[in-house]
Protein backbone atom coordinates (compact mmCIF):
# COMPACT_ATOMS: atom_id res chain seq x y z
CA UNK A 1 -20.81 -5.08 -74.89
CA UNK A 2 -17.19 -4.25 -76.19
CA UNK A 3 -14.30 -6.16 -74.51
CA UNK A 4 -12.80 -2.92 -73.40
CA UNK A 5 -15.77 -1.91 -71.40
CA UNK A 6 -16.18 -5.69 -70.39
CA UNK A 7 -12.37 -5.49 -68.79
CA UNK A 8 -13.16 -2.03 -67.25
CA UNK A 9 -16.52 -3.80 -65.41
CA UNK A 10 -14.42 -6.69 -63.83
CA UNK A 11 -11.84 -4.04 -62.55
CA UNK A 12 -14.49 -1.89 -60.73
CA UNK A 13 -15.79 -4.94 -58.89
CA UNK A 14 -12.39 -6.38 -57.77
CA UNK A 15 -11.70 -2.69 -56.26
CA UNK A 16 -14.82 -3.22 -54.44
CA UNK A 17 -14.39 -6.33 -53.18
CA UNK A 18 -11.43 -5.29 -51.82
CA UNK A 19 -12.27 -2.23 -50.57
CA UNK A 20 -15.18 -4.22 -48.55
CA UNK A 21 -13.10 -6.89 -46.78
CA UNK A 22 -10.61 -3.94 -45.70
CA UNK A 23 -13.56 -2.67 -44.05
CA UNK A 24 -14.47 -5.54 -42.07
CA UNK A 25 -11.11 -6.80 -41.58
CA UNK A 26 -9.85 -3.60 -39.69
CA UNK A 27 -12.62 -1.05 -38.29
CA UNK A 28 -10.13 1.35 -37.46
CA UNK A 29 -6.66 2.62 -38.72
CA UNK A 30 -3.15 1.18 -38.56
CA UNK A 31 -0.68 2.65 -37.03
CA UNK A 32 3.16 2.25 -37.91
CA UNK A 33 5.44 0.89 -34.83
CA UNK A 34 6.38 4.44 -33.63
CA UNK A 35 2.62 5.68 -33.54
CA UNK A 36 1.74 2.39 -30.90
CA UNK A 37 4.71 2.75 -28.66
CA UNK A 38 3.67 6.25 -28.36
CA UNK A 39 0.32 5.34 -26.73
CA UNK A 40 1.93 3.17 -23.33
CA UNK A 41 2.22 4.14 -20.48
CA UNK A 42 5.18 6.39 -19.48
CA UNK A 43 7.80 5.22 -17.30
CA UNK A 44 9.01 7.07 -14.58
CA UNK A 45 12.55 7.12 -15.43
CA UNK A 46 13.37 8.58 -12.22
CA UNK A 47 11.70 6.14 -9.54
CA UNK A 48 13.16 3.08 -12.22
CA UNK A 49 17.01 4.56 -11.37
CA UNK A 50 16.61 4.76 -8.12
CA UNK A 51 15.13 1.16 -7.62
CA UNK A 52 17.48 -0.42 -10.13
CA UNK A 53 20.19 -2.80 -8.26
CA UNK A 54 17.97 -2.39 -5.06
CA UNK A 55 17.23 -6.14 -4.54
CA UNK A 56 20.93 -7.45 -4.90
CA UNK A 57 22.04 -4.40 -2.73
CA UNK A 58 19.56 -5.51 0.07
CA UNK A 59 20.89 -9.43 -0.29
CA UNK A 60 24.25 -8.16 0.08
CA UNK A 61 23.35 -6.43 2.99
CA UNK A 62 21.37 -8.37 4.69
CA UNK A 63 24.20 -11.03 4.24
CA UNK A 64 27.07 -8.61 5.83
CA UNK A 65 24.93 -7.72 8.91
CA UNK A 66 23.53 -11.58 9.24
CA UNK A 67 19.98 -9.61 9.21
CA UNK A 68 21.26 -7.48 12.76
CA UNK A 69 20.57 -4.28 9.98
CA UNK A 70 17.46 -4.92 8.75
CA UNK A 71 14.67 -3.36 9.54
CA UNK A 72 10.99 -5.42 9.81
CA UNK A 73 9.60 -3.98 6.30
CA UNK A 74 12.76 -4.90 4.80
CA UNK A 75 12.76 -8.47 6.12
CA UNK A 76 8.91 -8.42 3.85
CA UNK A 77 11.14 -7.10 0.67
CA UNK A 78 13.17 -9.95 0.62
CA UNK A 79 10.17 -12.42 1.28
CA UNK A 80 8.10 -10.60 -1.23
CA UNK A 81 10.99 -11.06 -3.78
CA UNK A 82 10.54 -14.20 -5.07
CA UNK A 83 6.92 -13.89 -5.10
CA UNK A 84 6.70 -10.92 -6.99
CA UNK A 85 9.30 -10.94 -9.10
CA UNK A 86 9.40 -7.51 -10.87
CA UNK A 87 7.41 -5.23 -9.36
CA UNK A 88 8.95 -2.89 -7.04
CA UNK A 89 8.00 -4.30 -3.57
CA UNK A 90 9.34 -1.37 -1.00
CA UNK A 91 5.35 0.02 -0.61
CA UNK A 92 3.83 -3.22 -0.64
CA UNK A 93 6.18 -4.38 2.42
CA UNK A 94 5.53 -0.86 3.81
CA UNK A 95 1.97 -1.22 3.59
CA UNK A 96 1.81 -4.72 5.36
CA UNK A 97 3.43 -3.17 8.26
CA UNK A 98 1.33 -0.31 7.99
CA UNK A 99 -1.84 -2.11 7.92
CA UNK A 100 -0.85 -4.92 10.69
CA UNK A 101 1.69 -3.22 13.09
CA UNK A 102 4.26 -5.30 12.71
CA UNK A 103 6.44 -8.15 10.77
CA UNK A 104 5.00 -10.49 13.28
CA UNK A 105 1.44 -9.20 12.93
CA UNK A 106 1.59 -9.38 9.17
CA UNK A 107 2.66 -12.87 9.52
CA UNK A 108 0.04 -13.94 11.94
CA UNK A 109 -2.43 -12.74 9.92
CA UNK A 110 -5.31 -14.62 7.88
CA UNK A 111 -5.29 -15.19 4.51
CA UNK A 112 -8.23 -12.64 3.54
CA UNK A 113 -7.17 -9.87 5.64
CA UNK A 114 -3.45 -10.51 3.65
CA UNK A 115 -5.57 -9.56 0.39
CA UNK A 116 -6.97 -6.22 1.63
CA UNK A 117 -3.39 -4.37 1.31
CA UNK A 118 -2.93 -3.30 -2.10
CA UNK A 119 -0.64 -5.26 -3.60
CA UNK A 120 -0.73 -8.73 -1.91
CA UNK A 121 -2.84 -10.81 -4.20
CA UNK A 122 -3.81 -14.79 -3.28
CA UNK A 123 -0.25 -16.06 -3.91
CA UNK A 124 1.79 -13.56 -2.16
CA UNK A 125 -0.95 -13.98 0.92
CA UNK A 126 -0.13 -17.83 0.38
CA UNK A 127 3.56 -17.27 0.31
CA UNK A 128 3.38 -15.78 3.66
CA UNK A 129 1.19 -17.74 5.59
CA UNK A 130 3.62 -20.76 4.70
CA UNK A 131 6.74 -18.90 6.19
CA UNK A 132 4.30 -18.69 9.14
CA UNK A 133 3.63 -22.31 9.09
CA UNK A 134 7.52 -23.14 8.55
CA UNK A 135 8.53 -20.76 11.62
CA UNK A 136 5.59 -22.75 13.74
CA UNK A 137 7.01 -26.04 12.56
CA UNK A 138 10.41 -25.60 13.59
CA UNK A 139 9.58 -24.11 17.07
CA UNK A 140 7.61 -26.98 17.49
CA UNK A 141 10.72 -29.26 16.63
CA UNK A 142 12.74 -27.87 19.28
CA UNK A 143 9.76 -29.08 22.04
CA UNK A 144 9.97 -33.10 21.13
CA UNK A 145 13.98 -33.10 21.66
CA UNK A 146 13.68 -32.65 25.53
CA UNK A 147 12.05 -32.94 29.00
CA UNK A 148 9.40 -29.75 28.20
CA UNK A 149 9.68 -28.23 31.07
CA UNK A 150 13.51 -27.83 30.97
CA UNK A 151 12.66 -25.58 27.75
CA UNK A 152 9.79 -23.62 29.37
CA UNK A 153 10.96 -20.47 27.05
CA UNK A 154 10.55 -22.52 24.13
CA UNK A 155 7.18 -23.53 25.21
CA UNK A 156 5.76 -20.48 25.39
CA UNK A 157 7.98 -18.88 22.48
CA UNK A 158 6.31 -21.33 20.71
CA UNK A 159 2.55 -21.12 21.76
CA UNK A 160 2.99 -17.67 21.34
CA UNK A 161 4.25 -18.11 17.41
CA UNK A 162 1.12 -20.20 16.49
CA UNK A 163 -1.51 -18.95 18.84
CA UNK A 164 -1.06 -15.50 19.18
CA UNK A 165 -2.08 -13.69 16.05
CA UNK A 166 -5.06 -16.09 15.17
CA UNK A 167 -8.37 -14.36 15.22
CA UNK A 168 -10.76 -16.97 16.60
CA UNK A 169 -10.30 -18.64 19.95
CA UNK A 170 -8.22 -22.31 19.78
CA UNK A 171 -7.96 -24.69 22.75
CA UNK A 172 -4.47 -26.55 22.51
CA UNK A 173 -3.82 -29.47 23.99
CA UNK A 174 0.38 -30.95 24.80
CA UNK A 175 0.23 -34.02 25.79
CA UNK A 176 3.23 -35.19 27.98
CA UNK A 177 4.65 -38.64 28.73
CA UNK A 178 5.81 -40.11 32.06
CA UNK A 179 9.48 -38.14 31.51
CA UNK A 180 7.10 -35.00 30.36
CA UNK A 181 8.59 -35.37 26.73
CA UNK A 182 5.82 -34.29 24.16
CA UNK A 183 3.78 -36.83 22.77
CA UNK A 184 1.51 -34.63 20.48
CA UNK A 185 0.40 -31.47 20.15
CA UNK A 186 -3.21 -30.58 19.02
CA UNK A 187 -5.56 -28.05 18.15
CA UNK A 188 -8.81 -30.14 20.51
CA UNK A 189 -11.31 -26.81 19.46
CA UNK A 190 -11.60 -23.51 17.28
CA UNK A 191 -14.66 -21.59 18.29
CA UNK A 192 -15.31 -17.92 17.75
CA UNK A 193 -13.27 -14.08 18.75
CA UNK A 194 -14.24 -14.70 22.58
CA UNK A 195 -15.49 -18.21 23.15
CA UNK A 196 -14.42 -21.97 22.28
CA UNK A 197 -16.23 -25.10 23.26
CA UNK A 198 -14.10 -27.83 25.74
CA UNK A 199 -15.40 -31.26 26.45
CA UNK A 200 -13.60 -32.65 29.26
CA UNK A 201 -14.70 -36.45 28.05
CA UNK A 202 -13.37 -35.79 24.56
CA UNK A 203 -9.74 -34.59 26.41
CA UNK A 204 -8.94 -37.70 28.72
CA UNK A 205 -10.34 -39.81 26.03
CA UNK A 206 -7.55 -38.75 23.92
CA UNK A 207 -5.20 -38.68 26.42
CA UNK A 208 -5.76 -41.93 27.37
CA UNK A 209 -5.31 -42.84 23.53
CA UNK A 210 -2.03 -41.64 23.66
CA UNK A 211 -1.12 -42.80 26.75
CA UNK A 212 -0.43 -39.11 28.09
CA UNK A 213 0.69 -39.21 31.90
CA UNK A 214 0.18 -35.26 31.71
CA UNK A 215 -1.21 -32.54 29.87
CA UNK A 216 -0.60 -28.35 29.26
CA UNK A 217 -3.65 -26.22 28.26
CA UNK A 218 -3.33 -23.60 26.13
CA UNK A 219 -5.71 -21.20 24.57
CA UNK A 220 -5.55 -17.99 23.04
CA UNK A 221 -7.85 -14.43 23.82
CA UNK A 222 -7.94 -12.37 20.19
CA UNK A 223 -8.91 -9.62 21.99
CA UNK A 224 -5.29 -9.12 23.15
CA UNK A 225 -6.06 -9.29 27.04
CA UNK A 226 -4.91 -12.58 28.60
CA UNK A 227 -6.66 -12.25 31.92
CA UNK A 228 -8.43 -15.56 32.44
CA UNK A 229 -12.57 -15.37 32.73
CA UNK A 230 -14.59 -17.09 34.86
CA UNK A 231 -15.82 -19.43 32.15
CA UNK A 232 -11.77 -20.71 31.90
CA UNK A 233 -11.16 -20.79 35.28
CA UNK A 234 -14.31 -22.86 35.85
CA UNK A 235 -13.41 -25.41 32.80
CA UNK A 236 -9.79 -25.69 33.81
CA UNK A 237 -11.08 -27.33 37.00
CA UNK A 238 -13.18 -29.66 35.74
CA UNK A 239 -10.87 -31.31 33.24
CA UNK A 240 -8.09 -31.38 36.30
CA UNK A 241 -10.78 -33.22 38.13
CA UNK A 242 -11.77 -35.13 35.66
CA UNK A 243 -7.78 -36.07 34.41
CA UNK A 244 -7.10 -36.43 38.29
CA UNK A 245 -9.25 -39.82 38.55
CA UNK A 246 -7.77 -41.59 35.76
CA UNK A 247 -3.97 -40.47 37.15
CA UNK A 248 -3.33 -37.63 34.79
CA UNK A 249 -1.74 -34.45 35.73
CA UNK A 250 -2.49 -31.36 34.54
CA UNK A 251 0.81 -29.27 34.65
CA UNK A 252 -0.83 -25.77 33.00
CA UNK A 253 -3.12 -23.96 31.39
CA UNK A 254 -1.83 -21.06 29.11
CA UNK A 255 -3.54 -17.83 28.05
CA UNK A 256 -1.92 -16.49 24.81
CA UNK A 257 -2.72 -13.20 23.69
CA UNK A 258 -0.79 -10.82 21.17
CA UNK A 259 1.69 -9.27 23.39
CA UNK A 260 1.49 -11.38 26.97
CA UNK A 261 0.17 -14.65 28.06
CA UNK A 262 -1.00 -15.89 31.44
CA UNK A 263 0.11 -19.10 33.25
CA UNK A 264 -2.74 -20.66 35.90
CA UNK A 265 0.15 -21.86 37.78
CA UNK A 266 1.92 -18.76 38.02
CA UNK A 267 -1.30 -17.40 39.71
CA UNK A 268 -1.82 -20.64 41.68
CA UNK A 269 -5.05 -21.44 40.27
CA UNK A 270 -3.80 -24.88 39.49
């Protein structure tokens, strides 16, 4: 074979090769800068304007009315900020309300249910249900400073903040010392949407452990009605019965629900 056609041999398979790993290397066709930018997703320049300088503007004036001009879906913008920290939150706060009833309702609310409104993934649900926890916290601080029942609105303000959006029943126990200052305060049973378990011998006993003179009952009704049943009345008096032998004093028994609550003393059935 001459050189010549020797040299034109070796070109023809080097333009193969290449042409082959080209091929596998890239199935389809590249596109210069301008072609890809073409294919996102269009903005909408309009909605972007209107949103731009929202946050700050809602600081600011939340911080000139001291939060008196705020309105309850707003108050879920600013918590929602920091959790989502792009996104234009407006709809997602909206939402909340929409799907709860209410700033309160939203916070109140479990976890899962949080994750059914477009837009509130696992963090943002987390987010919240810690400012509920915080708010719960603090209103229970305000119980150990003083003789309870000189801060009977904070009592119930507070039962009410950690009792009255839960969705399962949950028997509460405040155990009082001899100047009715608050020992502890303890969740003694969580049971199901109408009905929780009480053991009268598992009460006194802890009582007795903490040396509790007295004790308030609280429980909550998810259904929203606070009318005590039968089946309370009927436990109430046998844990006073049962606290009245060893010298404890039942002071109460609460009935949270969402918007009211019922005291056993008020009606005179203890």
């Amino acid at each position: 074979m001459h050189c010549r056609d020797v040299m034109a041999k070796k070109l023809n398979q080097k333009e193969d090769i290449q042409s082959n790993h080209f091929a596998l290397t890239s199935s389809t066709p590249l596109t210069s800068g301008s072609e890809r930018k073409s294919e996102e997703p269009k903005k909408n320049t309009q909605l972007d304007k209107h949103y731009q300088g929202h946050r700050e503007r809602l600081r600011k004036r939340y911080l000139k009315s001291k939060g008196n001009a705020i309105e309850d879906y707003e108050y879920l913008e600013l918590l929602l900020f920091r959790t989502i920290p792009r996104a234009n939150t407006k709809p997602i706060a909206k939402n909340l309300i929409a799907h709860f009833g209410s700033l309160a309702d939203v916070l109140g609310a479990d976890i899962h249910r949080l994750q059914e409104v477009q837009g509130c993934g696992p963090a943002t649900a987390i987010d919240l249900k810690i400012i509920s926890d915080v708010a719960g916290r603090l209103a229970r601080a305000e119980l150990f400073k003083r003789d309870i029942f000189s801060s009977w609105d904070k009592v119930l303000a507070y039962c009410k903040a950690v009792m009255a959006h839960e969705t399962r029943e949950q028997f509460r126990i405040l155990f009082l010392d001899k100047k009715n200052g608050l020992l502890a305060d303890e969740v003694q049973q969580t049971g199901t949407i109408d009905h929780t378990p009480v053991y009268p011998r598992e009460v006194i006993s802890r009582a007795l452990e903490l040396s509790a003179s007295g004790l308030i009952l609280v429980h909550n009704h998810p259904s929203g009605d606070s009318t005590p049943s039968d089946a309370d009345i009927t436990m109430t008096y046998r844990l006073k019965d049962a606290a009245n032998a060893l010298g404890i004093t039942i002071h109460d028994h609460l009935i949270i629900a969402r918007h009211n609550h019922t005291s056993f003393k008020a009606l005179k059935l203890i």
